[in-house]
Protein backbone atom coordinates (compact mmCIF):
# COMPACT_ATOMS: atom_id res chain seq x y z
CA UNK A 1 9.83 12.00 -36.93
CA UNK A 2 6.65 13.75 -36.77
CA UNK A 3 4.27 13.22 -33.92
CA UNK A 4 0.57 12.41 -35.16
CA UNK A 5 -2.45 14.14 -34.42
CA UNK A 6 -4.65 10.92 -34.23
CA UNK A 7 -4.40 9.23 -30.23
CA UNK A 8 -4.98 6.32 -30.31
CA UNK A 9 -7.06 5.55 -26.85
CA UNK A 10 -5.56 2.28 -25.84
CA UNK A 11 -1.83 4.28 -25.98
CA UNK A 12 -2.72 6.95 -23.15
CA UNK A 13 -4.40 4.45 -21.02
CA UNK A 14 -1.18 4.11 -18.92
CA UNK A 15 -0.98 7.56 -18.22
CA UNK A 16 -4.85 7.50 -17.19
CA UNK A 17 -4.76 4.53 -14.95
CA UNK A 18 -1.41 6.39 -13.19
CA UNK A 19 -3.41 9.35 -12.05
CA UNK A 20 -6.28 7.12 -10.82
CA UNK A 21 -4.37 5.43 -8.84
CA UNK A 22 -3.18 8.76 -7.02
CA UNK A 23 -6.74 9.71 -6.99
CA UNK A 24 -8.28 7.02 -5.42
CA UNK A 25 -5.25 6.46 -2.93
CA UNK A 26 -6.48 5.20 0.45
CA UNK A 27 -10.24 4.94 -0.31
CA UNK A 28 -11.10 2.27 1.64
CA UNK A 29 -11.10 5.09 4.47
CA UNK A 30 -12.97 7.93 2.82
CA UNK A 31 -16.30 8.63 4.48
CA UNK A 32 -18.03 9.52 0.76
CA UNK A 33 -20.40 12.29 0.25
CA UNK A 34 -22.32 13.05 -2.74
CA UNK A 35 -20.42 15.61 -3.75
CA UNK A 36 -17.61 13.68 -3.66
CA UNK A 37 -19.00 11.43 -5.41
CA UNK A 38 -19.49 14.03 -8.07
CA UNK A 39 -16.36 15.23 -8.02
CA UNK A 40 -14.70 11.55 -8.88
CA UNK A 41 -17.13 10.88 -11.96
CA UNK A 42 -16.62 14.45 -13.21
CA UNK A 43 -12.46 13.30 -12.10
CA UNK A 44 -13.05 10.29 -14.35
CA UNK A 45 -14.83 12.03 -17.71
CA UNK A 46 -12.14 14.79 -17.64
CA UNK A 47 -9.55 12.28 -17.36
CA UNK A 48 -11.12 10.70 -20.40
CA UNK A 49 -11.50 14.01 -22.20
CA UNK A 50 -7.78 14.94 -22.07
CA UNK A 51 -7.41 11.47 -23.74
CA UNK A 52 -9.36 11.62 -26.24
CA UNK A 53 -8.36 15.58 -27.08
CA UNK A 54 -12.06 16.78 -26.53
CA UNK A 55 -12.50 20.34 -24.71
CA UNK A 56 -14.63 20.88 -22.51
CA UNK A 57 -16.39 23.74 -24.66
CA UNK A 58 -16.79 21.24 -27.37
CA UNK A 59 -20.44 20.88 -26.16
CA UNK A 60 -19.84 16.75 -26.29
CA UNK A 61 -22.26 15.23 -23.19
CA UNK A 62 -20.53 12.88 -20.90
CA UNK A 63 -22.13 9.94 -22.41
CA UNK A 64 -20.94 10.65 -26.14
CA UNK A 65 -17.15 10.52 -24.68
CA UNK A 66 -17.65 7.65 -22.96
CA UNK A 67 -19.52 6.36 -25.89
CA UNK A 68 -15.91 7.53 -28.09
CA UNK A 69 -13.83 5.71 -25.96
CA UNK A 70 -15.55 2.50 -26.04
CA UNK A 71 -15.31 2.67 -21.45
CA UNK A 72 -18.11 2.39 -18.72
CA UNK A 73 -17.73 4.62 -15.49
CA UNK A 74 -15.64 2.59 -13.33
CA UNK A 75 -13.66 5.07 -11.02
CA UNK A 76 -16.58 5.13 -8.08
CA UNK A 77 -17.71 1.30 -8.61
CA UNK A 78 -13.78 1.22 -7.84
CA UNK A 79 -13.76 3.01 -4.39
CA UNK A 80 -17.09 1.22 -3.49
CA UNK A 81 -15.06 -2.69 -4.31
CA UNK A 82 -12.18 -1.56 -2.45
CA UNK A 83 -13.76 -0.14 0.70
CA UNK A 84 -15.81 -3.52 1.01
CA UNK A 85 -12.75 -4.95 0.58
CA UNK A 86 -11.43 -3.62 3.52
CA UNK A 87 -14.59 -4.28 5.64
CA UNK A 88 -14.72 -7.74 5.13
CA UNK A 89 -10.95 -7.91 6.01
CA UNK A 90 -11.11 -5.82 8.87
CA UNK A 91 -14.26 -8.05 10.23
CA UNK A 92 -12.58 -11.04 9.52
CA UNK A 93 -9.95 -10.14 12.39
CA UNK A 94 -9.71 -12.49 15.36
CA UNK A 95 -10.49 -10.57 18.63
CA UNK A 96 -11.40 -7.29 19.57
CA UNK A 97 -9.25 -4.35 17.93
CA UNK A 98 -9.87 -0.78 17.97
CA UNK A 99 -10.05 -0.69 14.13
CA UNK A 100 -12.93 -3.12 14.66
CA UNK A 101 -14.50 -1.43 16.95
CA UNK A 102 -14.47 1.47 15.27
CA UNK A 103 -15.87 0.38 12.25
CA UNK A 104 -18.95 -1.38 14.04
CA UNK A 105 -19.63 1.87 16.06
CA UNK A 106 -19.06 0.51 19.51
CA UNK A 107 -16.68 2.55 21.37
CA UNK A 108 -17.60 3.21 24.87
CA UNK A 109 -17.53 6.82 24.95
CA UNK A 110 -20.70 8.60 24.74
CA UNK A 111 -21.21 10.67 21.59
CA UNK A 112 -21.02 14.74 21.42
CA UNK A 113 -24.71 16.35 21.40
CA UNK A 114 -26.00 17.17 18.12
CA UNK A 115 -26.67 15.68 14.86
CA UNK A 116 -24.54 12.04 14.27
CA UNK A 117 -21.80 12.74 11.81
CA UNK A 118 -22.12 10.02 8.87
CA UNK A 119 -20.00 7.10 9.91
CA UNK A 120 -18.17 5.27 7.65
CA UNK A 121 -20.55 2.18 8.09
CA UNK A 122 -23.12 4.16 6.31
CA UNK A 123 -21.66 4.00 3.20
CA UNK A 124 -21.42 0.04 3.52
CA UNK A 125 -24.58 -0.56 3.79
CA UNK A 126 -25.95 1.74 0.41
């Protein structure tokens, strides 16, 4: 039987969703950066590009493929569901645990000297 030339988009979607799931393994934990964020979007169109058999020297912008396969950008809207998620559960725990107090920042320990490392709270509240 011969194999066609014409994917279909809805037949590779499987295969897609798979390797986001490996991608976005354990998010709710991630401390995100810009960059990072810029590496899971550009994760996300390249993903999308190997489905719909684009190259990436095809001089297509990100916004025709998505455009092609009919999808919005979902991957980081994703990470930032599942990590609030995780907040609210965490919050929602009775007494005081050290994942708690973690998250709210008040461990008793004073902090190193320098500039404050961004906590993971920052991302919650943008």
């Amino acid at each position: 039987m011969e194999k066609s030339q014409h994917t279909d988009f809805n037949e590779n979607t499987t295969n897609e969703s798979a390797s986001v799931a490996v991608a976005i393994y354990a998010c709710e934990s991630w401390t995100r950066r810009k960059n990072e964020e810029a590496r899971l979007d550009a994760f996300e169109i390249k993903g999308l590009r190997k489905i719909l058999r684009v190259s990436w020297t095809a001089k297509k912008t990100n916004e025709w493929v998505l455009n092609k396969a009919g999808v919005k950008r979902e991957l980081l809207n994703a990470v930032k569901v599942r990590k609030l998620a995780y907040y609210g559960h965490t919050m929602r725990k009775q007494g005081s645990c050290l994942e708690k107090e973690i998250m709210q920042g008040t461990m008793p320990d004073a902090r190193r000297q320098g500039r404050p490392c961004r906590a993971w709270m920052d991302n919650i509240k943008t």
